[in-house]
C-alpha atoms as a PDB file:
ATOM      1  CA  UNK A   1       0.000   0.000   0.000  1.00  0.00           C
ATOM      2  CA  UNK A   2       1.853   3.181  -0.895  1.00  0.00           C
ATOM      3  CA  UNK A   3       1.312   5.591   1.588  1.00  0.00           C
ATOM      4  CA  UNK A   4       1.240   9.158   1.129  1.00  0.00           C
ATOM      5  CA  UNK A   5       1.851  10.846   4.395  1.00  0.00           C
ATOM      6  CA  UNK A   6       5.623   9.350   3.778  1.00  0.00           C
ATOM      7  CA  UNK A   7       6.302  11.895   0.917  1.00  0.00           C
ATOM      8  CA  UNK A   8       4.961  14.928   2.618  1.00  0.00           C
ATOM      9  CA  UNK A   9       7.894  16.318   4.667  1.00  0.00           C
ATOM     10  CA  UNK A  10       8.196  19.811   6.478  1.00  0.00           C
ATOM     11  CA  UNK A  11      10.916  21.296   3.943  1.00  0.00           C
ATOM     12  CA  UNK A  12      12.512  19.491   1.191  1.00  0.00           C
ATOM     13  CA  UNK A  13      10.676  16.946  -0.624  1.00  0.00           C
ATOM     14  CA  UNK A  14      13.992  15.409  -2.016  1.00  0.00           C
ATOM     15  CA  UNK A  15      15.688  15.027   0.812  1.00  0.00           C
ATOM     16  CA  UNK A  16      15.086  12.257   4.016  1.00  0.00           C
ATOM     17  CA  UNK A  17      12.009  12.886   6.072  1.00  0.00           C
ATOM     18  CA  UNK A  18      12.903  11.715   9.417  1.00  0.00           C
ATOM     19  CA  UNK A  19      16.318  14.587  10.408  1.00  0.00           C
ATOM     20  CA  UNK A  20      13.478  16.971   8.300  1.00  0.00           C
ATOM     21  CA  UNK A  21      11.345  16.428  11.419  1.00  0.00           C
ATOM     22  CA  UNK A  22      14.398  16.234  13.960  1.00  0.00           C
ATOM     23  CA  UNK A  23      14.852  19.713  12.553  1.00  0.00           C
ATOM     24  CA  UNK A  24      11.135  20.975  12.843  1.00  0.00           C
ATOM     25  CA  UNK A  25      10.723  19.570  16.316  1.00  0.00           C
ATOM     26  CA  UNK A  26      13.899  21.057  17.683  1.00  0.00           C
ATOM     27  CA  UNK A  27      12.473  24.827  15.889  1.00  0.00           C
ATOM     28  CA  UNK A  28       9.245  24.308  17.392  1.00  0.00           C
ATOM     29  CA  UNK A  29       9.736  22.815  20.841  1.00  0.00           C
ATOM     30  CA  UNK A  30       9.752  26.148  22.630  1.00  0.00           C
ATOM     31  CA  UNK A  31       6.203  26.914  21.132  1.00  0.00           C
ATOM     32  CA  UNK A  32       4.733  23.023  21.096  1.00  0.00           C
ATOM     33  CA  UNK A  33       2.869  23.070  24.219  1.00  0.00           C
ATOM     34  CA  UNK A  34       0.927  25.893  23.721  1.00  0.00           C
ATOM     35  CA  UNK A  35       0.368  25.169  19.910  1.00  0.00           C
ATOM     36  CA  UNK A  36      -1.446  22.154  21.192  1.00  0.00           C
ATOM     37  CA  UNK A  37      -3.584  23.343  23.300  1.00  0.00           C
ATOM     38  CA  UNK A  38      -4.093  26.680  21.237  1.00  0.00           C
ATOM     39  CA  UNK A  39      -5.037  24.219  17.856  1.00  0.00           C
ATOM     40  CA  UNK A  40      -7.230  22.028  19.552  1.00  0.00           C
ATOM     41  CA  UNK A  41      -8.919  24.493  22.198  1.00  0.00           C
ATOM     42  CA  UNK A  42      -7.352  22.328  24.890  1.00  0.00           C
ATOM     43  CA  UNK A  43      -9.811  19.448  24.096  1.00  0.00           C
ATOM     44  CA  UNK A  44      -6.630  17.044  23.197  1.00  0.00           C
ATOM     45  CA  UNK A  45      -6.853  17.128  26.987  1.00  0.00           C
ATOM     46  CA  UNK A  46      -9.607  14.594  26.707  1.00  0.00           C
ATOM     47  CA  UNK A  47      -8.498  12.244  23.753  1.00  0.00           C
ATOM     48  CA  UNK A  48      -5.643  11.798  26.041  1.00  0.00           C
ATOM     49  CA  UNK A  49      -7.383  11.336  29.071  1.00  0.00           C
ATOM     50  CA  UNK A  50      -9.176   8.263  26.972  1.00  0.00           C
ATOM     51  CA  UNK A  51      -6.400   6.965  25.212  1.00  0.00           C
ATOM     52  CA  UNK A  52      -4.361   6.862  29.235  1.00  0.00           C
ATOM     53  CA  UNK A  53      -7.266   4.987  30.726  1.00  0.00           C
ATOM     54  CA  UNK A  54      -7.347   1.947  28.121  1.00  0.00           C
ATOM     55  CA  UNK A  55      -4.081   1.609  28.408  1.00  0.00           C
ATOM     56  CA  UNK A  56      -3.896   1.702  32.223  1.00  0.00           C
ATOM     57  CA  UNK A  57      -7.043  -0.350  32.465  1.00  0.00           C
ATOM     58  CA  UNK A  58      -4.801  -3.343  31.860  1.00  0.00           C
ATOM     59  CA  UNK A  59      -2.080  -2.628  34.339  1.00  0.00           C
ATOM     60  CA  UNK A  60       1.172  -2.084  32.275  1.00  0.00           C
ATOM     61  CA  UNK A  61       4.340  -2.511  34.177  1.00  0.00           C
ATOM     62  CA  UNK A  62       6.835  -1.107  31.422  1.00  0.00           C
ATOM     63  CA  UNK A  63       5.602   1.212  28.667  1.00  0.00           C
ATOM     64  CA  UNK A  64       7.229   2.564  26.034  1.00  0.00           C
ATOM     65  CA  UNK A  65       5.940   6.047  24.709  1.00  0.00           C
ATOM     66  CA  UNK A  66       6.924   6.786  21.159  1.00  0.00           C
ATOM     67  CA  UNK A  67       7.783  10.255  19.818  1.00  0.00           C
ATOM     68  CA  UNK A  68       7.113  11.259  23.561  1.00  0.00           C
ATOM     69  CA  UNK A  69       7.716  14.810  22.722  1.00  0.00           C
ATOM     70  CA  UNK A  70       7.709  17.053  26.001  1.00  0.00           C
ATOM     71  CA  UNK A  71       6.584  14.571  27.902  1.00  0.00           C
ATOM     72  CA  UNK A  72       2.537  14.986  28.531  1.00  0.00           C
ATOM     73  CA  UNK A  73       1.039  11.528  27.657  1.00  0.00           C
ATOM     74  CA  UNK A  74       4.031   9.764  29.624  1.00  0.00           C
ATOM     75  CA  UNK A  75       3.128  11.892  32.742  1.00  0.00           C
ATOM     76  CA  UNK A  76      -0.254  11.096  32.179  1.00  0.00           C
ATOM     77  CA  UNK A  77       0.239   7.402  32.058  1.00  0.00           C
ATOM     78  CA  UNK A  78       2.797   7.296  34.912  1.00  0.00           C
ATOM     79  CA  UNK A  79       0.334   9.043  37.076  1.00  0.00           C
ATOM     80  CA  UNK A  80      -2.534   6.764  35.955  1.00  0.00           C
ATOM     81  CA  UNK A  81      -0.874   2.919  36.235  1.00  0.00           C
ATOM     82  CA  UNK A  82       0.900   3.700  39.574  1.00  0.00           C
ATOM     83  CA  UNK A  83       3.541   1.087  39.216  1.00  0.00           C
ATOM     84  CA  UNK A  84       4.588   1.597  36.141  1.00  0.00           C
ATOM     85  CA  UNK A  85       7.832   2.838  34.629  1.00  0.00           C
ATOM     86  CA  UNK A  86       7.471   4.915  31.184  1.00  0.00           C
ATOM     87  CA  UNK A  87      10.066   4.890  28.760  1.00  0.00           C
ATOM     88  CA  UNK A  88      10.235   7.805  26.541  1.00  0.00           C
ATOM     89  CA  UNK A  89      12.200   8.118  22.930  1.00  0.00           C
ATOM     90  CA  UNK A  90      11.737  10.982  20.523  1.00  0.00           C
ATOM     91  CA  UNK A  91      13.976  12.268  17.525  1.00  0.00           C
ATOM     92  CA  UNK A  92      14.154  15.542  18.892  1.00  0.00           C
ATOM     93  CA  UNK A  93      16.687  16.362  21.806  1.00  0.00           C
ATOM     94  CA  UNK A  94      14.687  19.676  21.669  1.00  0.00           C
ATOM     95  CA  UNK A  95      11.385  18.414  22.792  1.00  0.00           C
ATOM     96  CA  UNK A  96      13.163  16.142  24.931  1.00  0.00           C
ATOM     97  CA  UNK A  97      14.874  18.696  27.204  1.00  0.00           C
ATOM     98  CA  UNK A  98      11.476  20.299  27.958  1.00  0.00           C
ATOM     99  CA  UNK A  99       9.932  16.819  28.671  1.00  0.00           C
ATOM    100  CA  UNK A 100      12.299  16.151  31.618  1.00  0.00           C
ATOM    101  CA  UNK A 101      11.840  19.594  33.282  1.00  0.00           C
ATOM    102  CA  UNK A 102       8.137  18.958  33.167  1.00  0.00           C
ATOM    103  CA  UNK A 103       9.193  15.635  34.520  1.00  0.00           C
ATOM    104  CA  UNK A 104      11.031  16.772  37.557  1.00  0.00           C
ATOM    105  CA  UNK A 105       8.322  19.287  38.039  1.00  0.00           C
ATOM    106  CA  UNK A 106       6.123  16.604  38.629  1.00  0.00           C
ATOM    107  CA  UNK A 107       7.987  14.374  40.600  1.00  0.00           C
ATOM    108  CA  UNK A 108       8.263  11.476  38.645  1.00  0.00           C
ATOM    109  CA  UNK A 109      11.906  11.145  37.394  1.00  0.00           C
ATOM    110  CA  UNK A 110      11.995   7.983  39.207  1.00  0.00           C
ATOM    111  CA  UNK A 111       9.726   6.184  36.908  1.00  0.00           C
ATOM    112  CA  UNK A 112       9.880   8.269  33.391  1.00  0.00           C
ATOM    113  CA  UNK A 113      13.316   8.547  31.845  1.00  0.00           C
ATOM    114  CA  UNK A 114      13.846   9.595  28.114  1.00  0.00           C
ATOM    115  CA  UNK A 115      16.238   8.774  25.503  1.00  0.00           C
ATOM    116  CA  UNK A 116      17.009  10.392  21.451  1.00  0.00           C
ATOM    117  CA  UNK A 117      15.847   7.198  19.645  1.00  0.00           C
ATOM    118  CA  UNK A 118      14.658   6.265  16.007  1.00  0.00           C
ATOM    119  CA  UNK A 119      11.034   4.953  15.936  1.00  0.00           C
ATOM    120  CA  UNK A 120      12.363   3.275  12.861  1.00  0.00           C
ATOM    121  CA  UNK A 121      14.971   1.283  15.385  1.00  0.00           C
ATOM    122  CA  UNK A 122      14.143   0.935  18.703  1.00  0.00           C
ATOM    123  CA  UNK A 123      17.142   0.022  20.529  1.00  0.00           C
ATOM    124  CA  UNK A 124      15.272  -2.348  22.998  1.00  0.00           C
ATOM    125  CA  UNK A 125      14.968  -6.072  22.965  1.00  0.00           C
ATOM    126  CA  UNK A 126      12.064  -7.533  21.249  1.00  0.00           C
ATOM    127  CA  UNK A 127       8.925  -7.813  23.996  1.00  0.00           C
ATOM    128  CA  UNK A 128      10.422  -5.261  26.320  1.00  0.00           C
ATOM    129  CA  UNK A 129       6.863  -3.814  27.070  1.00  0.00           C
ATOM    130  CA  UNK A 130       3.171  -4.048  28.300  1.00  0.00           C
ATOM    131  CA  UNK A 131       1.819  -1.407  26.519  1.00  0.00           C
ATOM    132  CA  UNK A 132       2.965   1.061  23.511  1.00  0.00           C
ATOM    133  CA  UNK A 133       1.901   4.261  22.722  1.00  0.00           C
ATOM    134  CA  UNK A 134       2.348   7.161  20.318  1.00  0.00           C
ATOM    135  CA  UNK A 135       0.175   9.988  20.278  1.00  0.00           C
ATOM    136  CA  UNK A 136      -0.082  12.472  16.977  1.00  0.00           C
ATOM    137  CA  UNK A 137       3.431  11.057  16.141  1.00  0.00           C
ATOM    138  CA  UNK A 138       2.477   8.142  13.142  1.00  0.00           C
ATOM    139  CA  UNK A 139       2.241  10.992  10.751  1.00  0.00           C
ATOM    140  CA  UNK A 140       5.978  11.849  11.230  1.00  0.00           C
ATOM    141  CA  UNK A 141       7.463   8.284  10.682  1.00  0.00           C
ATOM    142  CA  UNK A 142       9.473   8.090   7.723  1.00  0.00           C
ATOM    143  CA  UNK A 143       8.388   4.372   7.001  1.00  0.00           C
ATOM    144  CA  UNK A 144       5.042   3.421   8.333  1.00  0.00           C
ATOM    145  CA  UNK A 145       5.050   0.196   8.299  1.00  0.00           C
ATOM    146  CA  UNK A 146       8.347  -0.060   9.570  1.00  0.00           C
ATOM    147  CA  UNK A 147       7.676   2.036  12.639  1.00  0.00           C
ATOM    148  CA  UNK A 148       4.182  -0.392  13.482  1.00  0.00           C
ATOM    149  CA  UNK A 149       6.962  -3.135  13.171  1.00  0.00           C
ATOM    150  CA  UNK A 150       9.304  -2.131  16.067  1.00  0.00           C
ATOM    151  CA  UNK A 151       6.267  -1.292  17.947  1.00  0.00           C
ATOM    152  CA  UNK A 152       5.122  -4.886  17.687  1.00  0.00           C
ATOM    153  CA  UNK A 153       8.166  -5.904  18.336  1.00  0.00           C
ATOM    154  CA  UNK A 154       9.015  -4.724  21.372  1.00  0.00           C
ATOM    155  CA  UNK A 155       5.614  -5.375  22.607  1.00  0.00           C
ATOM    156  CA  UNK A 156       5.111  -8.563  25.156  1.00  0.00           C
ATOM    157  CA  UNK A 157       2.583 -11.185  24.326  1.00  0.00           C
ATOM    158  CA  UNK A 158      -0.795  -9.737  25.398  1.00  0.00           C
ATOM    159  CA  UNK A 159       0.726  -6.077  25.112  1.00  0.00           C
ATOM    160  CA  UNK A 160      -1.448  -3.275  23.811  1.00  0.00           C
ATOM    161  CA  UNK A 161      -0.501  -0.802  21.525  1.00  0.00           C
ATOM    162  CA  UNK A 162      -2.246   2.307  21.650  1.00  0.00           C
ATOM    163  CA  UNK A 163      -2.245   5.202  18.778  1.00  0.00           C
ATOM    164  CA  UNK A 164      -3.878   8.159  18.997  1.00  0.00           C
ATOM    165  CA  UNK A 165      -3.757  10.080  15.846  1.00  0.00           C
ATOM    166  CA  UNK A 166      -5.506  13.796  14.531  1.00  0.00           C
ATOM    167  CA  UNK A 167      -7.658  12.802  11.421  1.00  0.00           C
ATOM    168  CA  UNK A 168      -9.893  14.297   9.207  1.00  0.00           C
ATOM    169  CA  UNK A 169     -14.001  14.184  10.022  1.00  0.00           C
ATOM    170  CA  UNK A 170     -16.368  12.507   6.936  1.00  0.00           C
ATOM    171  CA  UNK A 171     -19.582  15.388   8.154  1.00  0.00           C
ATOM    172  CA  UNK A 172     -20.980  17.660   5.340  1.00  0.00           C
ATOM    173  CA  UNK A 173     -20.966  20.548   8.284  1.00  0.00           C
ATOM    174  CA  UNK A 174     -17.830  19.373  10.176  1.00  0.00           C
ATOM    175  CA  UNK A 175     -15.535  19.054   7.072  1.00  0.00           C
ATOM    176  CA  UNK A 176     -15.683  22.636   5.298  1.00  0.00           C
ATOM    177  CA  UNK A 177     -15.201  24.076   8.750  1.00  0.00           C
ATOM    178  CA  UNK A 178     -12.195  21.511   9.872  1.00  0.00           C
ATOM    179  CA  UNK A 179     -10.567  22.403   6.180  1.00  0.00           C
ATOM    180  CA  UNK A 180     -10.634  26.217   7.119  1.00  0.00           C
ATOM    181  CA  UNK A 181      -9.496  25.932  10.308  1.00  0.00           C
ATOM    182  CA  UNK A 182      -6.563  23.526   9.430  1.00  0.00           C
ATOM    183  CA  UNK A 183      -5.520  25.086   5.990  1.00  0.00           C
ATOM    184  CA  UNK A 184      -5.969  28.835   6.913  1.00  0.00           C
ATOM    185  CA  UNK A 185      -5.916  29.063  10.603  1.00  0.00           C
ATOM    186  CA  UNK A 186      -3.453  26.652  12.181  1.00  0.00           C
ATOM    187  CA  UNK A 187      -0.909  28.277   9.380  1.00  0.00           C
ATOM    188  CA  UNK A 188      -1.666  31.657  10.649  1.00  0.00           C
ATOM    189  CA  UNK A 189      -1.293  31.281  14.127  1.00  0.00           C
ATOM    190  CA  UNK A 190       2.100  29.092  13.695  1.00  0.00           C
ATOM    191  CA  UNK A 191       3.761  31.611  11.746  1.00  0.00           C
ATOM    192  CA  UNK A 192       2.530  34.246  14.827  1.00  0.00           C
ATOM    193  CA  UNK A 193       3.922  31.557  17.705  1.00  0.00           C
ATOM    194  CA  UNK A 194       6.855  29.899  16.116  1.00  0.00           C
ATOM    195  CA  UNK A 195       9.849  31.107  13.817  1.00  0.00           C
ATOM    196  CA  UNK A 196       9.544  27.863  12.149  1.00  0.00           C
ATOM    197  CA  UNK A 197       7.069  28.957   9.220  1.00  0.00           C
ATOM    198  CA  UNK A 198       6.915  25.359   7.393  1.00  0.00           C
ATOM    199  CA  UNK A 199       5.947  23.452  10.159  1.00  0.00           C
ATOM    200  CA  UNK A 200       2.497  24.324  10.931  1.00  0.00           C
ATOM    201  CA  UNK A 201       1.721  23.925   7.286  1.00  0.00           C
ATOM    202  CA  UNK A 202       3.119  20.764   7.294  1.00  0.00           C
ATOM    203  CA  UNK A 203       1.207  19.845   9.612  1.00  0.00           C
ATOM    204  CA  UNK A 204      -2.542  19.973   8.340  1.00  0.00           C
ATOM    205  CA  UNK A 205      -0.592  18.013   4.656  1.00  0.00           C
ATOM    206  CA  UNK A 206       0.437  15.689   6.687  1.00  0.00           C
ATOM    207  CA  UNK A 207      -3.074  14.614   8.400  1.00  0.00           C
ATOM    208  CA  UNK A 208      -4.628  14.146   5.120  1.00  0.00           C
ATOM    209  CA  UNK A 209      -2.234  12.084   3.833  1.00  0.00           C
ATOM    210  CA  UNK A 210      -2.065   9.979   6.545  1.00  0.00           C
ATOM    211  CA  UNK A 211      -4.012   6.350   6.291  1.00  0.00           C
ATOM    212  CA  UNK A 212      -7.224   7.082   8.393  1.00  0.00           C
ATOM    213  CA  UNK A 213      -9.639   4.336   9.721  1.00  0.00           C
ATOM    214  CA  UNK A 214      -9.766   0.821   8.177  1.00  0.00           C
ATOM    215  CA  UNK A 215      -6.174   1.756   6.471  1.00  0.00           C
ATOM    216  CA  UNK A 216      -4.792   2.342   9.946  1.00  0.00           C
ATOM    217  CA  UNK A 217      -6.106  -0.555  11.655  1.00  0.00           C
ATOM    218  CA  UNK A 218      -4.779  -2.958   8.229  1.00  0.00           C
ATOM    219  CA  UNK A 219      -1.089  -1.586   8.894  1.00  0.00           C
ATOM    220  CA  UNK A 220      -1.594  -2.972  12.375  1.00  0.00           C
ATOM    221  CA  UNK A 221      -2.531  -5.953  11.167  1.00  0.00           C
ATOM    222  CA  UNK A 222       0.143  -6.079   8.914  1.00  0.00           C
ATOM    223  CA  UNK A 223       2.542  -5.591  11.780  1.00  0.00           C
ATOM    224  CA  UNK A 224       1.499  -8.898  13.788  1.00  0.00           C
ATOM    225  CA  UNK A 225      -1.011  -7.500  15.868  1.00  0.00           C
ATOM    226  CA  UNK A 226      -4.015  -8.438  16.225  1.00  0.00           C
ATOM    227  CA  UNK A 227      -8.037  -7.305  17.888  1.00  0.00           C
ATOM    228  CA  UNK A 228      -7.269  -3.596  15.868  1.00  0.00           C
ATOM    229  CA  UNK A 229     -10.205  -1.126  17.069  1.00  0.00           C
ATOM    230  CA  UNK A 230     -10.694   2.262  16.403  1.00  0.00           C
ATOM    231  CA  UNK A 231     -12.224   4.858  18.402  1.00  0.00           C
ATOM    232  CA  UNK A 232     -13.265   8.322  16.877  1.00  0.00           C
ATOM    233  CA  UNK A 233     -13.285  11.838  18.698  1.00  0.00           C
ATOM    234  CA  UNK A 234     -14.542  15.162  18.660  1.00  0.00           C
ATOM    235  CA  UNK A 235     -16.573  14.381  15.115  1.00  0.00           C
ATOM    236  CA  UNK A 236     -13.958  12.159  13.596  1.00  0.00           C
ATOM    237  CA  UNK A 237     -11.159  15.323  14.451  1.00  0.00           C
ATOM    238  CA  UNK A 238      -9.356  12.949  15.902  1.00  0.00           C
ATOM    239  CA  UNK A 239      -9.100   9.029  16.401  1.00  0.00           C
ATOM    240  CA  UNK A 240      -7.598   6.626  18.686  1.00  0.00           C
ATOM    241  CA  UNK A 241      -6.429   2.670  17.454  1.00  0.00           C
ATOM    242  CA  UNK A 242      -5.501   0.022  18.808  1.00  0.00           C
ATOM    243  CA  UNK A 243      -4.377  -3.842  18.676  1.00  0.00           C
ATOM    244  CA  UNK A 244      -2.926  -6.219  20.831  1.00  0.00           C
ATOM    245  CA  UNK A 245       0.344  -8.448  20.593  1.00  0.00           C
ATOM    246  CA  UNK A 246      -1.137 -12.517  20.382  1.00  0.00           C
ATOM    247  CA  UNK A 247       0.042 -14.381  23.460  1.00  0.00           C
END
């Protein structure tokens, strides 16, 4: 299945996408917090707050968060499964660095510790984990199929995987008004926030290319995992998957 979300890239389509997107999240990691909450009016609050409570639901003792960023859904599952550690890896030493102040903050550097890692090359042994997540990170991954690989693979028997992802909504109302917003305002108000001018256009390209729904849950599939659901959010804005490692 050729997927396009592989081809868009924040600033040279000839060149490699994944030190592209080392680059963008190093520009933008001063500004990425409050982008979030800014673009989704803080309701990516929530789709967290779901995604953390099926995973904790099943009482991970190791989890592995992929393309952690600065840290929020690791806190959030560290606080929610009490005994668990979280692992954190993310491309960008940028994002990174903000992710373990807001770790100390919170008093949890004794069970979340991060690490510069390729998605594409987890350096873990194979079923290292209970549970793996990424949240709005798939989009970014050079090789998708490749990525839901290592993320099976490092999964124990009976693991979950757990991917929450923006996406585009199918509703004759909801659509024209999600295209504005993410084609004309997102752009806007990145350009205002961030020096980085490229990457909030990227980022709108890069949701619509990304496999959405059935395509999502048949990559998982294709990885070795298997029960793939999908949940949608917020009118289809955004949707969270997910598929389990056979025992």
């Amino acid at each position: 299945m050729e997927i396009q979300a592989e081809k868009i890239k924040p600033y040279d389509p000839s060149a490699p996408k994944t030190g592209q997107v080392e680059r963008m999240f190093d520009s933008i990691a001063p500004a990425y917090d409050f982008m979030n909450r800014a673009m989704t009016l803080g309701i990516d609050n929530i789709w967290r707050a779901r995604a953390v409570r099926m995973v904790a639901s099943r009482s991970p003792r190791e989890i592995l968060d992929v393309a952690t960023g600065t840290g929020d859904l690791a806190i959030r599952l560290a606080r929610a499964a009490k005994d668990c550690r979280v692992t954190g890896i993310d491309l960008s030493e940028g994002m990174l660095s903000i992710g373990r102040g807001k770790v100390a903050e919170a008093g949890l550097a004794d069970r979340i510790s991060f690490q510069k890692a390729d998605c594409l090359s987890l350096p873990f042994p194979d079923a290292s984990f209970d549970a793996v997540t990424v949240a709005y990170g798939v989009r970014n991954f050079e090789h998708l199929d490749r990525g839901y690989a290592e993320m099976a693979r490092v999964l124990r028997p009976g693991g979950m995987l757990c991917v929450i992802e923006l996406s585009t909504p199918r509703g004759k109302l909801t659509r024209p008004l999600y295209d504005l917003y993410t084609l004309c305002v997102i752009p806007a108000l990145g350009r205002a926030v961030s020096s980085d001018k490229s990457a909030y256009t990227y980022l709108p390209a890069s949701i619509a290319a990304m496999p959405q729904g059935e395509e999502m849950l048949r990559l998982m599939t294709e990885a070795g995992l298997s029960e793939p659901r999908l949940r949608r959010m917020t009118f289809g804005v955004c949707t969270i998957y997910t598929a389990v490692k056979e025992r």
